[in-house]
PDB file of N, CA and C in Angstrom:
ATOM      1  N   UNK A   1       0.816  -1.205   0.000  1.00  0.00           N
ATOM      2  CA  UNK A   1       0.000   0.000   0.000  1.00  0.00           C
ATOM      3  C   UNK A   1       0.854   1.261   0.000  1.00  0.00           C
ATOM      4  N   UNK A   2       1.852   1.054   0.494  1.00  0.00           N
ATOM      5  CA  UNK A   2       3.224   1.959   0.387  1.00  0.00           C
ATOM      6  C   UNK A   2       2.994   2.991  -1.267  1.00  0.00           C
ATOM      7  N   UNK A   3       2.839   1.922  -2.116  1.00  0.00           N
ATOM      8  CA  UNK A   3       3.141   2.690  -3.359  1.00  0.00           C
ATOM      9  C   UNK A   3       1.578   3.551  -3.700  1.00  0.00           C
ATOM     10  N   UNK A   4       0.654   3.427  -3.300  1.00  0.00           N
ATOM     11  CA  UNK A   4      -0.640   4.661  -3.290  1.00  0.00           C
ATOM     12  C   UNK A   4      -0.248   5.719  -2.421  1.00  0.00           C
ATOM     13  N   UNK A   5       0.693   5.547  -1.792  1.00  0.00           N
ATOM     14  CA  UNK A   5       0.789   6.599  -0.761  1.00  0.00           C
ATOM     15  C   UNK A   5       1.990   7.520  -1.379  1.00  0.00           C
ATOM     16  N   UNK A   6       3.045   7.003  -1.926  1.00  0.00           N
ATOM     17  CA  UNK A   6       4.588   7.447  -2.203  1.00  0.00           C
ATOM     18  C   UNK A   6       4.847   6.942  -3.576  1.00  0.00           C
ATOM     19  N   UNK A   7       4.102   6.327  -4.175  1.00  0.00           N
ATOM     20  CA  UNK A   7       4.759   5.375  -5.775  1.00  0.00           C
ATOM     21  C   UNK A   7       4.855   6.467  -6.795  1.00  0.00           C
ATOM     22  N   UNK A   8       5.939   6.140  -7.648  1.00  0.00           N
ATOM     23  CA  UNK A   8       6.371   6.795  -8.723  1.00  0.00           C
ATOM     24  C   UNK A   8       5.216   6.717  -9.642  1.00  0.00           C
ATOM     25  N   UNK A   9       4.483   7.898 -10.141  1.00  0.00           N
ATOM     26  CA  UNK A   9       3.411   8.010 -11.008  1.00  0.00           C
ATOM     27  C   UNK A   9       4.157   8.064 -12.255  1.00  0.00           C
ATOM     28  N   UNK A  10       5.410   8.444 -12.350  1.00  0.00           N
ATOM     29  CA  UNK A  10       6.412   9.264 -13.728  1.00  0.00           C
ATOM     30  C   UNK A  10       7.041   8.063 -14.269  1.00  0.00           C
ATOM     31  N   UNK A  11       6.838   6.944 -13.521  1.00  0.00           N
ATOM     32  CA  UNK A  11       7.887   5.969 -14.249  1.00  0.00           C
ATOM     33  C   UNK A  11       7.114   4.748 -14.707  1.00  0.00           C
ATOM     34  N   UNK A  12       7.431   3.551 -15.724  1.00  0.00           N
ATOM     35  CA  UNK A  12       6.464   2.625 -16.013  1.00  0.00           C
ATOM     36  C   UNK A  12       6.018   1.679 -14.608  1.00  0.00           C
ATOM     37  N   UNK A  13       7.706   1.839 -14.101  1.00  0.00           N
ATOM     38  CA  UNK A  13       7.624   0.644 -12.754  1.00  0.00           C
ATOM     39  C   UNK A  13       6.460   0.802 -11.676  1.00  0.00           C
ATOM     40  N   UNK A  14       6.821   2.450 -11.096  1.00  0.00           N
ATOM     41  CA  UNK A  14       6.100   3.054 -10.446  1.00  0.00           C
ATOM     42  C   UNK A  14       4.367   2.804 -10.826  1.00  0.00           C
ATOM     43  N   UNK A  15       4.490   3.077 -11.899  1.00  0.00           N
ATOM     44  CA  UNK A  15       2.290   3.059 -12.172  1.00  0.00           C
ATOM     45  C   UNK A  15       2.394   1.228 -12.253  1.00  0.00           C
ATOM     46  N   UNK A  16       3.029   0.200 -12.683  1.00  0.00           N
ATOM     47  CA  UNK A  16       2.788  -0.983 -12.225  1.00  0.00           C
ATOM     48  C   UNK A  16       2.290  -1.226 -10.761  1.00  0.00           C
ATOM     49  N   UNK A  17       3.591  -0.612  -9.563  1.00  0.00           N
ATOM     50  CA  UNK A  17       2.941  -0.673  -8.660  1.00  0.00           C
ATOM     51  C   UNK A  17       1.876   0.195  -7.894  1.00  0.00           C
ATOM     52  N   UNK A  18       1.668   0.699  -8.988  1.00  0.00           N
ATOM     53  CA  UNK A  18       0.236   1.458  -7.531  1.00  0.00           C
ATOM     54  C   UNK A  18      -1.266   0.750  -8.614  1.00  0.00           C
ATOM     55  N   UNK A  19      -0.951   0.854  -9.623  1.00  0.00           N
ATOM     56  CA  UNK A  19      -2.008  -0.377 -10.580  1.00  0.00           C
ATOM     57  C   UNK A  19      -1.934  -1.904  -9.073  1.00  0.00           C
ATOM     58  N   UNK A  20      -1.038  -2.511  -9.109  1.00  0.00           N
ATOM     59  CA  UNK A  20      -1.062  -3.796  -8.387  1.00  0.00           C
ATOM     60  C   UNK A  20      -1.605  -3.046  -6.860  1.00  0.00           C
ATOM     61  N   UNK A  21      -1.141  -2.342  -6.064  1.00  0.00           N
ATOM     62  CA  UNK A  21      -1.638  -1.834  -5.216  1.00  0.00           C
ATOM     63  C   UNK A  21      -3.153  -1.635  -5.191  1.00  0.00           C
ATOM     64  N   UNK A  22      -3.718  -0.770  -6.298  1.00  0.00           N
ATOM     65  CA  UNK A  22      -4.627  -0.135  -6.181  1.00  0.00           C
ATOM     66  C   UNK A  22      -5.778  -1.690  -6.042  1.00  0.00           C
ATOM     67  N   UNK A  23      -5.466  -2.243  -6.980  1.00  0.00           N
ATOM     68  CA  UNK A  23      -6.188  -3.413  -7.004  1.00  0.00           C
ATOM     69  C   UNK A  23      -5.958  -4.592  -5.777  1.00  0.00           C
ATOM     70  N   UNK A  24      -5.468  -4.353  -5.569  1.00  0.00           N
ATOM     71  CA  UNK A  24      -5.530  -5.016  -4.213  1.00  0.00           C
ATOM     72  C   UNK A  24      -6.194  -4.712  -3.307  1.00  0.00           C
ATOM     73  N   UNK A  25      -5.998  -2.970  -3.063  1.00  0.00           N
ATOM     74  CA  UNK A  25      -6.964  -2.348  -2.089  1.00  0.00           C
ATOM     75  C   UNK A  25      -8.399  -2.227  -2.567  1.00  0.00           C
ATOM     76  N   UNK A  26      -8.868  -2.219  -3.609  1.00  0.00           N
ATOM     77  CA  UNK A  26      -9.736  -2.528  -4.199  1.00  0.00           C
ATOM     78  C   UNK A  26     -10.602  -4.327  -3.700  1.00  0.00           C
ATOM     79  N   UNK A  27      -9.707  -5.658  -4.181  1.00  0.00           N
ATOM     80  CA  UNK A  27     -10.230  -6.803  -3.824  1.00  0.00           C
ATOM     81  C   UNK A  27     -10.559  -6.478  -2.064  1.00  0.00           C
ATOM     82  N   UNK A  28      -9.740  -5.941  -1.241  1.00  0.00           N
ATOM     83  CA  UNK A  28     -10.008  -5.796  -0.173  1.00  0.00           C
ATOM     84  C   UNK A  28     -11.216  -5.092   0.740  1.00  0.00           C
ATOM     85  N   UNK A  29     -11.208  -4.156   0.313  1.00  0.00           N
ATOM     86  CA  UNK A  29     -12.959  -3.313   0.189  1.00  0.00           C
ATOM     87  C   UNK A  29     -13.890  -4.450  -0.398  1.00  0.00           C
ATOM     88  N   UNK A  30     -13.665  -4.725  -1.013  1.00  0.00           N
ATOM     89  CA  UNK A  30     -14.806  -5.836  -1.788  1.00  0.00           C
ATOM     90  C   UNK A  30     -15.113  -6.853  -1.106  1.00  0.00           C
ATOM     91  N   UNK A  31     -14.309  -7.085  -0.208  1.00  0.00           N
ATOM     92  CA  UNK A  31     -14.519  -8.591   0.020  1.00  0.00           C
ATOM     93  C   UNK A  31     -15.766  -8.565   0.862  1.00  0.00           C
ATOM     94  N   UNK A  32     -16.129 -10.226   0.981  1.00  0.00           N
ATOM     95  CA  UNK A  32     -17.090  -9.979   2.086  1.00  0.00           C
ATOM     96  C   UNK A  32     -17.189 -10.713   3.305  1.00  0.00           C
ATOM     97  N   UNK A  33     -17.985 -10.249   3.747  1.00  0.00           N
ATOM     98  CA  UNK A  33     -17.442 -10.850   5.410  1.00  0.00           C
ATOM     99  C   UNK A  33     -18.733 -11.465   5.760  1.00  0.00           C
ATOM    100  N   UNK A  34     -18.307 -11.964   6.972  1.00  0.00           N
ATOM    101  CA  UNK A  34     -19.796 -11.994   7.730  1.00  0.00           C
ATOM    102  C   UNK A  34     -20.756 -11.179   8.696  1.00  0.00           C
ATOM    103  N   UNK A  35     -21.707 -10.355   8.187  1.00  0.00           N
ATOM    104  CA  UNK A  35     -22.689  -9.032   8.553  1.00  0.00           C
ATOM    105  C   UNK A  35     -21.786  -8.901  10.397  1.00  0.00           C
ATOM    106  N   UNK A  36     -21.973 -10.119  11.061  1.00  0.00           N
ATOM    107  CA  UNK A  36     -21.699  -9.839  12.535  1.00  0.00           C
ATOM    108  C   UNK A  36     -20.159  -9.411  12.839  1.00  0.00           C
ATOM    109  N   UNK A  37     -19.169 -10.034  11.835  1.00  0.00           N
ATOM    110  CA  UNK A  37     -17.684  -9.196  11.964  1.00  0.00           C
ATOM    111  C   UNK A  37     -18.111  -8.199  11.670  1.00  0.00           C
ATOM    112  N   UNK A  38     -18.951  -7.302  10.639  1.00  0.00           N
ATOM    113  CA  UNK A  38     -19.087  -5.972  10.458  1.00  0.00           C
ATOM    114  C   UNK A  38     -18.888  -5.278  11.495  1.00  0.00           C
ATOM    115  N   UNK A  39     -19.355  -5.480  12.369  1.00  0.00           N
ATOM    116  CA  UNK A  39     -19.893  -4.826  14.012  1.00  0.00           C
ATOM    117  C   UNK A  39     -18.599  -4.398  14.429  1.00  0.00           C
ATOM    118  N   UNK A  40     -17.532  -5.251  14.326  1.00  0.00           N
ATOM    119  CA  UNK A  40     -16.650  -5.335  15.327  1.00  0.00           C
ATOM    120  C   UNK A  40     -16.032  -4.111  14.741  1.00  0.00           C
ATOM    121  N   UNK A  41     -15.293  -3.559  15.875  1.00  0.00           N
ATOM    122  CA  UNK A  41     -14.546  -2.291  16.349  1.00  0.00           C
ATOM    123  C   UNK A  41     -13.302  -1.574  14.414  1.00  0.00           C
ATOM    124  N   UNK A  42     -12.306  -3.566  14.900  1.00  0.00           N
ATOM    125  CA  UNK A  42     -11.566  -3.288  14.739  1.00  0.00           C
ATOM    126  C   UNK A  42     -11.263  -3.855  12.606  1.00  0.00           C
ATOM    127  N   UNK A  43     -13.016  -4.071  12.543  1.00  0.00           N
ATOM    128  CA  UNK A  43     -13.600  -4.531  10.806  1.00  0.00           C
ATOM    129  C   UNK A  43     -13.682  -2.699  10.526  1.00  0.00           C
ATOM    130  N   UNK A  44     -14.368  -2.089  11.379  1.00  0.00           N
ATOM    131  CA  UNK A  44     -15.144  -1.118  10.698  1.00  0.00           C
ATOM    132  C   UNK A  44     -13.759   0.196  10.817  1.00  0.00           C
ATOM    133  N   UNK A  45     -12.453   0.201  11.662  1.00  0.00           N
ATOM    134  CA  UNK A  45     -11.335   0.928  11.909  1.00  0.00           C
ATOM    135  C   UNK A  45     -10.593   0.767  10.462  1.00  0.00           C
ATOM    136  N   UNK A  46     -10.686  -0.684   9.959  1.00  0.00           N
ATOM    137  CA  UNK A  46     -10.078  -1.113   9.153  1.00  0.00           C
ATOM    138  C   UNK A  46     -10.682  -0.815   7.802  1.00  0.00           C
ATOM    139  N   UNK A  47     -11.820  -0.839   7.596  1.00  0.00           N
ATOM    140  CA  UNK A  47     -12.814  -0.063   6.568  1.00  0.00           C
ATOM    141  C   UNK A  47     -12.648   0.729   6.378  1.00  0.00           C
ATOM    142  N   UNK A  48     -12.117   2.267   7.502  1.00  0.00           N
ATOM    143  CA  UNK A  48     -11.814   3.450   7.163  1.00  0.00           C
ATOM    144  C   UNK A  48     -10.693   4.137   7.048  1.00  0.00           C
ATOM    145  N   UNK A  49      -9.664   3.178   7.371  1.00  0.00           N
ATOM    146  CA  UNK A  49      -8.825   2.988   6.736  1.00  0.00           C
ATOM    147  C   UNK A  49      -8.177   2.846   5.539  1.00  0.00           C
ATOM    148  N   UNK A  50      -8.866   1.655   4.898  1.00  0.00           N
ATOM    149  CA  UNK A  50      -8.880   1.265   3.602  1.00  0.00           C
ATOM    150  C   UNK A  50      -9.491   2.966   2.630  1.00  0.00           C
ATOM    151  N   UNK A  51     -10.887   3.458   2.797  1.00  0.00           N
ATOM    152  CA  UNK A  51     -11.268   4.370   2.187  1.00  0.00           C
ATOM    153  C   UNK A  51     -10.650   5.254   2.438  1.00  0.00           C
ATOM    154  N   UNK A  52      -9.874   6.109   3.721  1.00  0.00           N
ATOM    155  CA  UNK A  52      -8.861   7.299   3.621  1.00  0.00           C
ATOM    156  C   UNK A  52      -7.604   6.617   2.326  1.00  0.00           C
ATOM    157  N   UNK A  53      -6.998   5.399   2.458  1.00  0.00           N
ATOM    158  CA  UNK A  53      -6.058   5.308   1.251  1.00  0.00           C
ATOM    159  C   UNK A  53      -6.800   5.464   0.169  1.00  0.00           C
ATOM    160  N   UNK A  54      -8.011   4.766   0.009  1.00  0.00           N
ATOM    161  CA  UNK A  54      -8.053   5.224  -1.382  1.00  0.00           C
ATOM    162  C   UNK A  54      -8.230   6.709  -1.556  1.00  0.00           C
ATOM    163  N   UNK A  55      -9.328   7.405  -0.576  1.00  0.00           N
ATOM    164  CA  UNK A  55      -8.950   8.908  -0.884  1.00  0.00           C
ATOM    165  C   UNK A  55      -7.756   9.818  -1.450  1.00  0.00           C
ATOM    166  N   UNK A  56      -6.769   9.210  -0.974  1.00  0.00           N
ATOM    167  CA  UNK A  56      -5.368   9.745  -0.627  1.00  0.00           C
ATOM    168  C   UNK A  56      -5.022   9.855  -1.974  1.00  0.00           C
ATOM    169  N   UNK A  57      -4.907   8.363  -2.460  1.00  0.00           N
ATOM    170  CA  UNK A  57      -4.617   7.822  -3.727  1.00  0.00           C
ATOM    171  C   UNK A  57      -4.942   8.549  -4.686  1.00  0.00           C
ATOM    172  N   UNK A  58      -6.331   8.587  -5.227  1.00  0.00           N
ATOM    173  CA  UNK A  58      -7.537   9.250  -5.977  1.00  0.00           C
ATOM    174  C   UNK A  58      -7.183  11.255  -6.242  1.00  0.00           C
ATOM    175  N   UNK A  59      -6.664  11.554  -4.554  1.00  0.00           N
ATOM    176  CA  UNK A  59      -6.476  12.785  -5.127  1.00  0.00           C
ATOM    177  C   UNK A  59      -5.186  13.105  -5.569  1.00  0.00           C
ATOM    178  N   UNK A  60      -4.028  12.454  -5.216  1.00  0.00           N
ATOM    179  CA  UNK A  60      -2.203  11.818  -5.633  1.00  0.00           C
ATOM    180  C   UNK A  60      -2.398  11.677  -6.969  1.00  0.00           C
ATOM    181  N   UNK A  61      -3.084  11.028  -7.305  1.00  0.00           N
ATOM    182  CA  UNK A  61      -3.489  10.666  -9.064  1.00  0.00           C
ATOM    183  C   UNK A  61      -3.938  11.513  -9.610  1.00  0.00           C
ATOM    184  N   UNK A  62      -5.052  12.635  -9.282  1.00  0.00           N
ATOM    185  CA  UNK A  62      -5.951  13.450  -9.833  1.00  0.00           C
ATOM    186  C   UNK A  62      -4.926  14.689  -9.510  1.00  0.00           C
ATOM    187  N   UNK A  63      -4.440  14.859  -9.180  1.00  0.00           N
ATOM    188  CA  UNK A  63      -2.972  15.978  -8.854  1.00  0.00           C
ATOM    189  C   UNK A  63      -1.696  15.624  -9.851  1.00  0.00           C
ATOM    190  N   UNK A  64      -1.482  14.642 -10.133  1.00  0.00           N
ATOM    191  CA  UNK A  64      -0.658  14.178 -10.935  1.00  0.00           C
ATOM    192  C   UNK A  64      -0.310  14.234 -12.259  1.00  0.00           C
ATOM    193  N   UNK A  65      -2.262  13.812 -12.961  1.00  0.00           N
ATOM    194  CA  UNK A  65      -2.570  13.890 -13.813  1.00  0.00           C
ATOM    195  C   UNK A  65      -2.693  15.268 -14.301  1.00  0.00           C
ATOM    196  N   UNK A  66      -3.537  16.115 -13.510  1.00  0.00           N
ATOM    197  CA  UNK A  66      -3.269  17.459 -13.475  1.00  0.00           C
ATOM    198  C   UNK A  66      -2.312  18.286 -14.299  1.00  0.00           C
ATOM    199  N   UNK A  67      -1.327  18.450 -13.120  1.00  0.00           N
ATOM    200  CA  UNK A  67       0.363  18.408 -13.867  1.00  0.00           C
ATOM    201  C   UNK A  67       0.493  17.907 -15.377  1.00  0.00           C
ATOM    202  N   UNK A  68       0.376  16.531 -15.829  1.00  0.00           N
ATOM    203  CA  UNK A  68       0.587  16.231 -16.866  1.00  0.00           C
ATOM    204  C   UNK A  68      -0.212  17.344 -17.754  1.00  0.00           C
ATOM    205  N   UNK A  69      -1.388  17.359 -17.831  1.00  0.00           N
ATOM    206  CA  UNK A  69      -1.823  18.184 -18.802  1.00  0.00           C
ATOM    207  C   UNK A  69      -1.988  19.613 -18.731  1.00  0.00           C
ATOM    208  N   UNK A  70      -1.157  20.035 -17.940  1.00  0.00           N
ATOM    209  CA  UNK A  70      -0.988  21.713 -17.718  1.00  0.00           C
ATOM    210  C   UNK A  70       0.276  21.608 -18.497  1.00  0.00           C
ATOM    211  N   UNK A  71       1.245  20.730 -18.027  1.00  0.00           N
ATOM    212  CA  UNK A  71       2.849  20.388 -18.666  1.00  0.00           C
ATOM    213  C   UNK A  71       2.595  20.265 -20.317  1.00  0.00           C
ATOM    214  N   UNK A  72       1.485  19.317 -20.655  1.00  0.00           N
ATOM    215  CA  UNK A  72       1.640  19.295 -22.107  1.00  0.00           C
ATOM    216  C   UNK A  72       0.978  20.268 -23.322  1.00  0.00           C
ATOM    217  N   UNK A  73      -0.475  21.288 -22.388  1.00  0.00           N
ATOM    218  CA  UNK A  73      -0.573  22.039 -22.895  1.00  0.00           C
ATOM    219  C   UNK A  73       0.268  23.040 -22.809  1.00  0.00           C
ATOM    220  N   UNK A  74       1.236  23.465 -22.235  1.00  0.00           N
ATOM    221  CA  UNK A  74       2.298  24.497 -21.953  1.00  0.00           C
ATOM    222  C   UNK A  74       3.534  24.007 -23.068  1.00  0.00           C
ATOM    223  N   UNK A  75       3.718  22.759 -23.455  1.00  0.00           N
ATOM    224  CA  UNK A  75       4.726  22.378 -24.130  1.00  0.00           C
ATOM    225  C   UNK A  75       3.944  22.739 -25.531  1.00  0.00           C
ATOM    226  N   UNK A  76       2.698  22.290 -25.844  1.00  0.00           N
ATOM    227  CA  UNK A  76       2.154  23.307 -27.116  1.00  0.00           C
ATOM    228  C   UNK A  76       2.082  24.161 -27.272  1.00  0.00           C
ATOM    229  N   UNK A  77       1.922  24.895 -26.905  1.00  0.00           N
ATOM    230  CA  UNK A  77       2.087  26.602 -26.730  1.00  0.00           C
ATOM    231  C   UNK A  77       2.876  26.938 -27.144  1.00  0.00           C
ATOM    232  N   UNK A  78       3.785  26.473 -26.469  1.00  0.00           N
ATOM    233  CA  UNK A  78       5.411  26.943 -26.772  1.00  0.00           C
ATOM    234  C   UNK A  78       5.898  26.673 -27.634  1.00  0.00           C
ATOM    235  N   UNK A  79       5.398  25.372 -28.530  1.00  0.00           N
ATOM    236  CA  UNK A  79       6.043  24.719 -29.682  1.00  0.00           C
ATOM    237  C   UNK A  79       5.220  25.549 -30.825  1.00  0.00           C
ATOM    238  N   UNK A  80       4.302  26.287 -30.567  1.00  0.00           N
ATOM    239  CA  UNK A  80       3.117  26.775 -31.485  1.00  0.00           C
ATOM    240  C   UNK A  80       3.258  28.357 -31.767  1.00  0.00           C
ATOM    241  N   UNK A  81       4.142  28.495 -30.577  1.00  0.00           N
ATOM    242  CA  UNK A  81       3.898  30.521 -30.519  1.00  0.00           C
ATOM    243  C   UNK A  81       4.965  30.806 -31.488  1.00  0.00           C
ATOM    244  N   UNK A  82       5.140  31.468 -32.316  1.00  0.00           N
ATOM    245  CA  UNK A  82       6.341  31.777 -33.364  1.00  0.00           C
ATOM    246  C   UNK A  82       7.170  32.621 -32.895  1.00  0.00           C
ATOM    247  N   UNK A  83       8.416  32.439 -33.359  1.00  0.00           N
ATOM    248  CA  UNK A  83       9.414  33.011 -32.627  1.00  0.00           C
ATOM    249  C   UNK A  83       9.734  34.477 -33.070  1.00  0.00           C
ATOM    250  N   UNK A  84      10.489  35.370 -32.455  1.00  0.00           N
ATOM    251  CA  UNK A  84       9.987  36.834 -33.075  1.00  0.00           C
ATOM    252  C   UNK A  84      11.131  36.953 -32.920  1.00  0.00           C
TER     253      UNK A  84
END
């Protein structure tokens, strides 16, 4: 889970692991239990847990991505504005 929190978004390796990550934390939310573990303290600590990472993740990515396309419309621009 390390790599949703800190993983290289810029490199191929890096998005492998937060892809394998993400999906993991993903099967994990999913899973299912039995309604009466629900109850317990330390199911439902662990539930919100799980959803602050993915939060975390979601906005790490959506910040990331961001960047990328401010970076590549700025690299058009620049490749587009004529030189004087």
């Amino acid at each position: 889970m390390k790599a949703l929190l800190d993983g290289n978004l810029s490199t191929q390796d890096g998005i492998h692991r937060c892809v394998d990550a993400a999906e993991a934390l993903q099967k994990c939310m999913d899973s299912k239990i039995h309604p009466s573990l629900e109850k317990m303290a330390a199911v439902q600590d662990q539930r919100k847990r799980f959803e602050k990472l993915k939060s975390t993740f979601a906005k790490r990515l959506s910040h990331h991505l961001n960047n990328l396309f401010i970076h590549q419309v700025n690299h058009f621009w620049l490749i587009q504005t004529p030189k004087k």
